[in-house]
N, C-alpha and C. Protein backbone atom coordinates (compact mmCIF):
# COMPACT_ATOMS: atom_id res chain seq x y z
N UNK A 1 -81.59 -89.60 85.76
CA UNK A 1 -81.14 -88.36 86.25
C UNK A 1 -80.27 -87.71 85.16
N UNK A 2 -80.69 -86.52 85.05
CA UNK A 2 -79.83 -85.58 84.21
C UNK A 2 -78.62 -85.12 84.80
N UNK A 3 -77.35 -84.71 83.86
CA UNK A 3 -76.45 -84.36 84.54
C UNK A 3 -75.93 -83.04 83.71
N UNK A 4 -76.19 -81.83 84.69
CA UNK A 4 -76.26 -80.60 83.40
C UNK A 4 -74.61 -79.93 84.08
N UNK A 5 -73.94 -79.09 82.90
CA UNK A 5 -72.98 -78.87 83.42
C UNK A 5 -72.97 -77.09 84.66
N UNK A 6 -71.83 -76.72 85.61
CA UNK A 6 -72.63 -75.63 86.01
C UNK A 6 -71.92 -74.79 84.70
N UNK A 7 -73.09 -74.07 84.63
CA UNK A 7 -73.24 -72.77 83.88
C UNK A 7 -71.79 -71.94 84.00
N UNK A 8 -71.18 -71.26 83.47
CA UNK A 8 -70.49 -70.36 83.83
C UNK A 8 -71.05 -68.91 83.34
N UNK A 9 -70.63 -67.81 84.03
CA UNK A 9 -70.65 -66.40 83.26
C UNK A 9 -69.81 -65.87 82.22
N UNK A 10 -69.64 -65.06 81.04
CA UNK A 10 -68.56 -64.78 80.57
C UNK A 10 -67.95 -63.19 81.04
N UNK A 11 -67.50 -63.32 81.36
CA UNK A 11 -66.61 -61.91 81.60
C UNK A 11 -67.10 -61.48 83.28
N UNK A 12 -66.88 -62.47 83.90
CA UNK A 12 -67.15 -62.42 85.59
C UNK A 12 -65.68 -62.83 86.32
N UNK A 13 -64.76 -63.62 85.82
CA UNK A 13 -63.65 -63.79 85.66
C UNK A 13 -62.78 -63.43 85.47
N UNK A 14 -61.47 -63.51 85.87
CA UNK A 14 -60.19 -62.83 85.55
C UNK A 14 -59.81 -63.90 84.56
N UNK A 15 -60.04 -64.88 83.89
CA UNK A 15 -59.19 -65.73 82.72
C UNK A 15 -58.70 -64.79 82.14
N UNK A 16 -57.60 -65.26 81.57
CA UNK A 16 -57.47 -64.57 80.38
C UNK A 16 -56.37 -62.90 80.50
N UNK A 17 -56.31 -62.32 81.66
CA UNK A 17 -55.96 -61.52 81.83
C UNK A 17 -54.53 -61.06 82.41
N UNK A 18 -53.68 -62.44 82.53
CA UNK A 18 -52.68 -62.46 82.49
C UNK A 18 -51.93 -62.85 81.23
N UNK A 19 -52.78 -63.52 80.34
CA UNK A 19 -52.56 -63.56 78.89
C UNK A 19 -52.45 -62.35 78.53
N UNK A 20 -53.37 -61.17 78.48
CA UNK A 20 -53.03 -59.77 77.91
C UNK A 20 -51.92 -59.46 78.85
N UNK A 21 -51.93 -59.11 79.58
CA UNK A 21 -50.62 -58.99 80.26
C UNK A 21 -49.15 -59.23 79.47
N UNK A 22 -49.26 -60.61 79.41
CA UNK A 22 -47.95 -60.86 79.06
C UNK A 22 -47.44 -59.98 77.59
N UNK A 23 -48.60 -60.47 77.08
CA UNK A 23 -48.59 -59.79 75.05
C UNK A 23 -48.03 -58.57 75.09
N UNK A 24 -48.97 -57.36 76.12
CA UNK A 24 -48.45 -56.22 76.19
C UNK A 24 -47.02 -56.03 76.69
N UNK A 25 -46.97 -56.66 77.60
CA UNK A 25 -45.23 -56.84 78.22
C UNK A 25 -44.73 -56.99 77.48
N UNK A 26 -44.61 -58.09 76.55
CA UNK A 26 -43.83 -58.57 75.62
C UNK A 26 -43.36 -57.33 74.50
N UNK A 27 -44.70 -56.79 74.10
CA UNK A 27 -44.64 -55.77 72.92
C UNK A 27 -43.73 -55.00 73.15
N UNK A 28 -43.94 -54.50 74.30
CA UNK A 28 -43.17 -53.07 75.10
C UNK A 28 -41.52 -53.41 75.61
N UNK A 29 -41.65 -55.06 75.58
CA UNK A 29 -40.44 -55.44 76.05
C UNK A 29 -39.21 -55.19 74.38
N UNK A 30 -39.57 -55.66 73.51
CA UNK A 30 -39.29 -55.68 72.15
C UNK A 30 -39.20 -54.88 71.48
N UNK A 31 -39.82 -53.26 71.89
CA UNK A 31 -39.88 -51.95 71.34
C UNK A 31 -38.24 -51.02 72.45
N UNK A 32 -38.44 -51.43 73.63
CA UNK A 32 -37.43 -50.73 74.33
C UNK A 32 -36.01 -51.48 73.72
N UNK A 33 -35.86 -52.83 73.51
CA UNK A 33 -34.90 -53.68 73.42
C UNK A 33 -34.57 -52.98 71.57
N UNK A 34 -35.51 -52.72 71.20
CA UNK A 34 -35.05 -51.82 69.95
C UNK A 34 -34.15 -50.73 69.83
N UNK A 35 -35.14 -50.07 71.10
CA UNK A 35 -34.42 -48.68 71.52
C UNK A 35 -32.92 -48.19 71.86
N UNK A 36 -32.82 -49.42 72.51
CA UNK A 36 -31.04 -49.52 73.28
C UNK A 36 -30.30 -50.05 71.89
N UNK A 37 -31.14 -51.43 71.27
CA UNK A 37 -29.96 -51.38 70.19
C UNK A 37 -30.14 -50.58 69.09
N UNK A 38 -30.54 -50.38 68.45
CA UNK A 38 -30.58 -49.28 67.20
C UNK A 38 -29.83 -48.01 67.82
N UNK A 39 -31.06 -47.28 69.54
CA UNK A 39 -29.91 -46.08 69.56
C UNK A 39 -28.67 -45.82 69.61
N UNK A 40 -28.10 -47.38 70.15
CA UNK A 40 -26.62 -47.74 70.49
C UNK A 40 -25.88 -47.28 69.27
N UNK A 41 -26.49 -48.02 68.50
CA UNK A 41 -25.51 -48.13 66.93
C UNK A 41 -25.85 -46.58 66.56
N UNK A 42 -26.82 -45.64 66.54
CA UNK A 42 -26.53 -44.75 66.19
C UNK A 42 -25.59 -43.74 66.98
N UNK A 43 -25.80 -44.00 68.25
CA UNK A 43 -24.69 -42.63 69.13
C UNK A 43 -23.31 -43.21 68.94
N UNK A 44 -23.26 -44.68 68.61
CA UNK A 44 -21.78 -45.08 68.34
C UNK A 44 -21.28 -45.00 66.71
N UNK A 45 -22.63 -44.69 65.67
CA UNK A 45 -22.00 -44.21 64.47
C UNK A 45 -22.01 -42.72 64.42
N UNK A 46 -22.34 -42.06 65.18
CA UNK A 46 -22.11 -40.92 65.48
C UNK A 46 -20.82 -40.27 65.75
N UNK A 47 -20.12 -40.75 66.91
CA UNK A 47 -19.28 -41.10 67.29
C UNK A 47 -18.05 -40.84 66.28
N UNK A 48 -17.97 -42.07 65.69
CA UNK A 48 -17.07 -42.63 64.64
C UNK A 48 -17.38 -41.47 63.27
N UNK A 49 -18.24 -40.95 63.27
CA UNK A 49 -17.91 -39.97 62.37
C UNK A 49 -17.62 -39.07 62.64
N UNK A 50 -18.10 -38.47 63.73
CA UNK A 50 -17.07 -37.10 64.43
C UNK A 50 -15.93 -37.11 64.27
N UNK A 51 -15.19 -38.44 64.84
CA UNK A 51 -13.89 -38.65 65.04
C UNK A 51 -13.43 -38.85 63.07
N UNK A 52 -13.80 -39.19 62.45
CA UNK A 52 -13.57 -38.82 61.24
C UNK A 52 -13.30 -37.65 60.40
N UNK A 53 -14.79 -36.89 61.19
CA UNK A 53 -14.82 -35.66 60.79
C UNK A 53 -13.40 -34.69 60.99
N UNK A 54 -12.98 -35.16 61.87
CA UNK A 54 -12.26 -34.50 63.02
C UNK A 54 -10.55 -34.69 62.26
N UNK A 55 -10.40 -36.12 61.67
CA UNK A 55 -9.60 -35.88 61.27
C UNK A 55 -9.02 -35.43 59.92
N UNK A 56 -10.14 -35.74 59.22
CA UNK A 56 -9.91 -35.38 57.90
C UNK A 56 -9.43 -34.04 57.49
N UNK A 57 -10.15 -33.14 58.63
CA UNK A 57 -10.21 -31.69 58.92
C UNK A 57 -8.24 -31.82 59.03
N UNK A 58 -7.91 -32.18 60.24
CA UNK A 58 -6.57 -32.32 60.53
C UNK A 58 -5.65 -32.71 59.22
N UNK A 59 -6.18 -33.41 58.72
CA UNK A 59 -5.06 -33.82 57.24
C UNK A 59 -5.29 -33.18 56.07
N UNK A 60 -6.63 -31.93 56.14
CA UNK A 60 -6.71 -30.98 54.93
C UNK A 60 -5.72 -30.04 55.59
N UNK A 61 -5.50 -29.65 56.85
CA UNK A 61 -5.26 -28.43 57.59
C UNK A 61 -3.48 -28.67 56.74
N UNK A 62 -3.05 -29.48 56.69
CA UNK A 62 -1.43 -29.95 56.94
C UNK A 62 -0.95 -29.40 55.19
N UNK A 63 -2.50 -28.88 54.26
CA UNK A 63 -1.56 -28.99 53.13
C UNK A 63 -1.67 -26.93 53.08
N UNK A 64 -0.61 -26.90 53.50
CA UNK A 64 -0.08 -25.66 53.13
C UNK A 64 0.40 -24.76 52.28
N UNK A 65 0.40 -23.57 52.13
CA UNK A 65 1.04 -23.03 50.77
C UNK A 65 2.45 -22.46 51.12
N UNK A 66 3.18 -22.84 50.51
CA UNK A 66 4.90 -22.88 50.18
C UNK A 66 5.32 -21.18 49.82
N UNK A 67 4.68 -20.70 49.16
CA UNK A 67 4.71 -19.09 49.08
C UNK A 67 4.25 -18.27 49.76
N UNK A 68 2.93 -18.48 50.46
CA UNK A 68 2.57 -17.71 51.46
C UNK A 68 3.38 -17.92 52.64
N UNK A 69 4.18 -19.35 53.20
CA UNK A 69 4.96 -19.04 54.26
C UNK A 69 6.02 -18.60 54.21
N UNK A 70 6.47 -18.48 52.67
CA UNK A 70 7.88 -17.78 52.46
C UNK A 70 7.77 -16.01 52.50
N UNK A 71 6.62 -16.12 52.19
CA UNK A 71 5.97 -13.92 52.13
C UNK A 71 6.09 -14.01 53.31
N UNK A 72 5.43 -14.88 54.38
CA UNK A 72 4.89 -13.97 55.83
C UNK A 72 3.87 -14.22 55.86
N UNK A 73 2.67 -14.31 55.30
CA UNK A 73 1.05 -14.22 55.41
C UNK A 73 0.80 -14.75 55.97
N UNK A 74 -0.61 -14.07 56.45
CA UNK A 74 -1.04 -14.59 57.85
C UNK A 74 -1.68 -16.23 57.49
N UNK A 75 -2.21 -15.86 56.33
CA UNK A 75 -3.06 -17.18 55.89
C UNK A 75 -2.12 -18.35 54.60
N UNK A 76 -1.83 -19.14 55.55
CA UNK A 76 -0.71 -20.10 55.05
C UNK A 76 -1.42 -21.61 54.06
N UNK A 77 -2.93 -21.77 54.69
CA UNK A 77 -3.30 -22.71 53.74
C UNK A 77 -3.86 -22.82 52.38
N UNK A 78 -3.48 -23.98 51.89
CA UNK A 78 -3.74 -23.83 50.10
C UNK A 78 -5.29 -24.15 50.05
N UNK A 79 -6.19 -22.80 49.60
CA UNK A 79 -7.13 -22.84 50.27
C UNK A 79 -8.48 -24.04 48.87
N UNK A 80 -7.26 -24.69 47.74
CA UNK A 80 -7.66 -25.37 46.59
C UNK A 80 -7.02 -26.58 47.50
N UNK A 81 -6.01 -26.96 47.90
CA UNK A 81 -5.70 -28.25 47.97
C UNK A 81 -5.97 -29.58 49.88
N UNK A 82 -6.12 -28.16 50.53
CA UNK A 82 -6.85 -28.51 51.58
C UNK A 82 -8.19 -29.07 51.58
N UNK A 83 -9.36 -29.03 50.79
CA UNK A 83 -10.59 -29.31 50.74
C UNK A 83 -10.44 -30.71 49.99
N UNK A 84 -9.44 -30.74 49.25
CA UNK A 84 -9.57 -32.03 48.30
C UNK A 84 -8.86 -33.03 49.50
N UNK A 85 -7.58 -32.51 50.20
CA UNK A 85 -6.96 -33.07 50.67
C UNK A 85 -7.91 -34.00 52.37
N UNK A 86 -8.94 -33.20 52.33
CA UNK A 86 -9.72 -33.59 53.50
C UNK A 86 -10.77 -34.61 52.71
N UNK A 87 -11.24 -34.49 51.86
CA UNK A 87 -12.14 -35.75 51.20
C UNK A 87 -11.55 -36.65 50.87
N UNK A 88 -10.12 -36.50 50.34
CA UNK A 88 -9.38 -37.63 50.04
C UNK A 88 -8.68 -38.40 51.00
N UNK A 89 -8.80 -38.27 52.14
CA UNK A 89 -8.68 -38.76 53.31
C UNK A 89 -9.73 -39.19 54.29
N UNK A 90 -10.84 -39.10 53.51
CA UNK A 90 -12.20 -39.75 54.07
C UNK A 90 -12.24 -40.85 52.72
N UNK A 91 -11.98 -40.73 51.82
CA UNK A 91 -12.19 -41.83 50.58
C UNK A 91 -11.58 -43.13 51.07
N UNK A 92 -10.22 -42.64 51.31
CA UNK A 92 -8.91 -43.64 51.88
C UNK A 92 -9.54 -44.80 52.65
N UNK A 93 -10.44 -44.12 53.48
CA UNK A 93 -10.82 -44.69 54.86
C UNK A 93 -11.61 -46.11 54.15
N UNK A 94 -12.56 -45.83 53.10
CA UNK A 94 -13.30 -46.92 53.19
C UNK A 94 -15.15 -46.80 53.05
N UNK A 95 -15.49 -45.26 54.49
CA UNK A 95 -16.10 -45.28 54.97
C UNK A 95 -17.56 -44.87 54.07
N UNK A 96 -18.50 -45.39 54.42
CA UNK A 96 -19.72 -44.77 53.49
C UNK A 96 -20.46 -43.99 53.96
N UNK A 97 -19.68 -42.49 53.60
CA UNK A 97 -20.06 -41.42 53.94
C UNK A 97 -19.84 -40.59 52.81
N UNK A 98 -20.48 -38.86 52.97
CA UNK A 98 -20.60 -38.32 51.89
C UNK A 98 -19.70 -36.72 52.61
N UNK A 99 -18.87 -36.52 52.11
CA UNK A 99 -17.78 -35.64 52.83
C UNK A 99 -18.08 -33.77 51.86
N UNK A 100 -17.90 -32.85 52.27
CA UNK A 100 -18.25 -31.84 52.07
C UNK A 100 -16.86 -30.58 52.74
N UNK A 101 -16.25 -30.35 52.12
CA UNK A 101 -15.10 -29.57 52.73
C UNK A 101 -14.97 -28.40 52.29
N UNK A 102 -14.61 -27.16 52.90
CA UNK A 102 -14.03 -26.10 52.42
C UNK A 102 -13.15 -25.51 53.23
N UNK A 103 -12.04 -24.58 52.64
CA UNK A 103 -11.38 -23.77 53.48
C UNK A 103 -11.88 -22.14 53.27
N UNK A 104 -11.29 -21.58 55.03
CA UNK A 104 -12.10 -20.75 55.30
C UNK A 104 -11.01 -20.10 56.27
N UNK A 105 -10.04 -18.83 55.33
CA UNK A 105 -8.62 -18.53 55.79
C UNK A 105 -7.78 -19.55 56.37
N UNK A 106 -7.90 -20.05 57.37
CA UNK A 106 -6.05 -21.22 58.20
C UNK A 106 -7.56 -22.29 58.73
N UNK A 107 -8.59 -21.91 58.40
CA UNK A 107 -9.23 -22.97 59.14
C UNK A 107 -9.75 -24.19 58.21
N UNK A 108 -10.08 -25.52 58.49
CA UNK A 108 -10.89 -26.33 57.27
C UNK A 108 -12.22 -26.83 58.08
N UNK A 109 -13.04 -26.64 57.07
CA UNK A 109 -14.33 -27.27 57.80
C UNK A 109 -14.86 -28.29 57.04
N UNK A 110 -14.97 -29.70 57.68
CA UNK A 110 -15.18 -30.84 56.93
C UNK A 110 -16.84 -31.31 57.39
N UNK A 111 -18.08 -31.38 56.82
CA UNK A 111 -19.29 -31.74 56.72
C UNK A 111 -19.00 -33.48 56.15
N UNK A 112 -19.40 -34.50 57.21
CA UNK A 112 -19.92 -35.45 56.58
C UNK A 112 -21.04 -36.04 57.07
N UNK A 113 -22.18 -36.72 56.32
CA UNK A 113 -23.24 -37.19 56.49
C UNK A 113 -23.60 -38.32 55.76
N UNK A 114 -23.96 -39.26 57.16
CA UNK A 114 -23.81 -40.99 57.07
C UNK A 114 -25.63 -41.49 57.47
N UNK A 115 -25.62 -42.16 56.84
CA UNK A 115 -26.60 -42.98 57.05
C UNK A 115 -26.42 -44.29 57.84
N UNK A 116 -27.47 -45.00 58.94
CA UNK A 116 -27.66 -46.05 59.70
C UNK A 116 -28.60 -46.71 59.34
N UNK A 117 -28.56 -48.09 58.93
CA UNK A 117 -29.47 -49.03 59.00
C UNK A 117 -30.08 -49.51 60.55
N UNK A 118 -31.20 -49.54 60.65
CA UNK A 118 -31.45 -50.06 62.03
C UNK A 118 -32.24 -51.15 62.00
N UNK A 119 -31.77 -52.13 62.97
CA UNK A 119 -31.86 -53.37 63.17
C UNK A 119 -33.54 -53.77 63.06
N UNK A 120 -33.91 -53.14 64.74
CA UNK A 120 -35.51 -53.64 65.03
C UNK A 120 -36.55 -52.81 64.91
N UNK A 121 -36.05 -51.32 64.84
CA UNK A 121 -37.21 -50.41 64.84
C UNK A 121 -37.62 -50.24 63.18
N UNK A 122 -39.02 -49.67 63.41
CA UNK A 122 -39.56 -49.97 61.88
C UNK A 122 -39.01 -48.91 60.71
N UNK A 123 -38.30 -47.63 61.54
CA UNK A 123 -37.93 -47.03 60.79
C UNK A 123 -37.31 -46.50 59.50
N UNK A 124 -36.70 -47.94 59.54
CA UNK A 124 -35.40 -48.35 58.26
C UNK A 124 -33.67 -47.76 58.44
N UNK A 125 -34.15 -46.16 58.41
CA UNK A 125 -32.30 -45.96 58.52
C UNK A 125 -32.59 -44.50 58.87
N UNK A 126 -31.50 -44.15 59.85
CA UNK A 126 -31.31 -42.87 60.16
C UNK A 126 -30.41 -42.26 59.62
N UNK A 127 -30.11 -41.15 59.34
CA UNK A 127 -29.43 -40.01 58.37
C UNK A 127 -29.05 -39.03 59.08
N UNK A 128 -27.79 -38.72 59.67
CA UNK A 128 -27.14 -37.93 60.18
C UNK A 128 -26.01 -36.97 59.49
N UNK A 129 -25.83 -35.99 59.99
CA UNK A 129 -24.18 -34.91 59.63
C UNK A 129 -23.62 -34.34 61.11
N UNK A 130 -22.35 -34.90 60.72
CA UNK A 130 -21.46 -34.26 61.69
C UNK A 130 -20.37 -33.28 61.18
N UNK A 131 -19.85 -32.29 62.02
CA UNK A 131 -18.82 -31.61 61.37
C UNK A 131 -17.80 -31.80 62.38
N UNK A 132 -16.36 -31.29 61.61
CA UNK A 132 -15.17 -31.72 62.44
C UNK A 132 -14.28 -30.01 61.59
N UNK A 133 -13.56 -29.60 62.51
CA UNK A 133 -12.67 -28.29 62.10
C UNK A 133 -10.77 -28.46 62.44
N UNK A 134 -10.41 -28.00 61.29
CA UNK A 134 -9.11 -28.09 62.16
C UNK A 134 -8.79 -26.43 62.30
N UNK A 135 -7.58 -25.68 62.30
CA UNK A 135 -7.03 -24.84 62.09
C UNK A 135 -5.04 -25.06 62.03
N UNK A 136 -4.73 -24.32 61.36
CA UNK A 136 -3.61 -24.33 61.04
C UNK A 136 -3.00 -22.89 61.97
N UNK A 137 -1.31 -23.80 62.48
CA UNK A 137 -0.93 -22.53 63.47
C UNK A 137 0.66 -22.77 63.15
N UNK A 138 1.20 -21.85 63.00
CA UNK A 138 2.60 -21.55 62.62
C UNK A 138 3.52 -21.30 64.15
N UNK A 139 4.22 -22.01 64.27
CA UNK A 139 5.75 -22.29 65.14
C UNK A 139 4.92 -22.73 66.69
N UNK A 140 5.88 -22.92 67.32
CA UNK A 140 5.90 -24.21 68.41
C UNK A 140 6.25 -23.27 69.44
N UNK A 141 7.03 -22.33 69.21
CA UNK A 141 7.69 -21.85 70.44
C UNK A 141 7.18 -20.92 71.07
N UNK A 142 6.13 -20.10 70.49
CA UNK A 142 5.11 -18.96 70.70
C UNK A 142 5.63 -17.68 70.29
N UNK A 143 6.74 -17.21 69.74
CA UNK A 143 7.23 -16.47 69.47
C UNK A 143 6.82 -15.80 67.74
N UNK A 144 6.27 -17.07 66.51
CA UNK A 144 5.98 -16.84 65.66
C UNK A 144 4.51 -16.54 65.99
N UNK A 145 4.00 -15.57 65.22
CA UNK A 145 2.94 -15.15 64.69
C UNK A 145 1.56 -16.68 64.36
N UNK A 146 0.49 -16.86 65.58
CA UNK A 146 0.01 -17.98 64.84
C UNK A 146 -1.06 -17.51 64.64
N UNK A 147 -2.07 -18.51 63.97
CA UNK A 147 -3.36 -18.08 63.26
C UNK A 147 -4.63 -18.22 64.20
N UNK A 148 -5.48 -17.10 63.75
CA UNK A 148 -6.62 -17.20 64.52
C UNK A 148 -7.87 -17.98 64.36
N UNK A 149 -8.20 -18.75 64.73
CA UNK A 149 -9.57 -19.57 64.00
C UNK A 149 -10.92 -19.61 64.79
């Protein structure tokens, strides 16, 4: 007596189809898990440069001119030593960023733009600019003349 095996069909079956399943899950699982961390790190280096932006602006704003507040003028900042004074207070920091400042009457406007390495996505690195402003305002008590920005 012969003993033959039974036959099967190919593709009459579900084998196999929780195997694709998983692969695709997996893929999609590993692309979102990218998503949260890479975007993380970018809205949180985002973040951190605003708040940079923000201050540098504040510590160009502070360098004032000594003759214009002794005239009266409306426009009190040193409109040469404020711009340096805002990059040189992003240098201080450390940070690896590329800083861009000018003054613009009592106001300073500080441009910096940072690059992100990212972890899982294939992208490599994202490249952002944020800006940060200060303005400069003369007396406390409301009685002096302050500046408009």
């Amino acid at each position: 007596m012969v003993r033959t095996r039974p036959s099967r069909r190919r593709g009459t079956g579900d084998e196999g189809i929780v195997t694709a399943f998983v692969v695709i899950f997996a893929v999609a699982l590993v692309f979102v898990t990218g998503l949260v961390l890479d975007g993380g790190r970018i809205l949180a280096a985002k973040r951190e440069a605003g708040n940079l932006a923000e201050s540098a602006a504040r510590a160009g704003a502070q360098e004032i001119s000594d003759a214009a507040v002794r005239s009266g003028s409306p426009v009190i900042l040193d409109a040469d030593a404020a711009p340096a004074a805002a990059c040189q207070f992003i240098a201080n920091t450390g940070e690896d960023v590329s800083c861009t400042a000018r003054a613009d009457g009592n106001q300073v406007n500080v441009t910096l733009s940072r690059s992100v390495d990212l972890l899982m996505l294939p992208v490599g690195n994202q490249t952002f600019t944020v800006d940060g402003s200060a303005c400069v305002a003369r007396g406390i008590t409301g009685a002096e003349p302050t500046a408009v920005c």
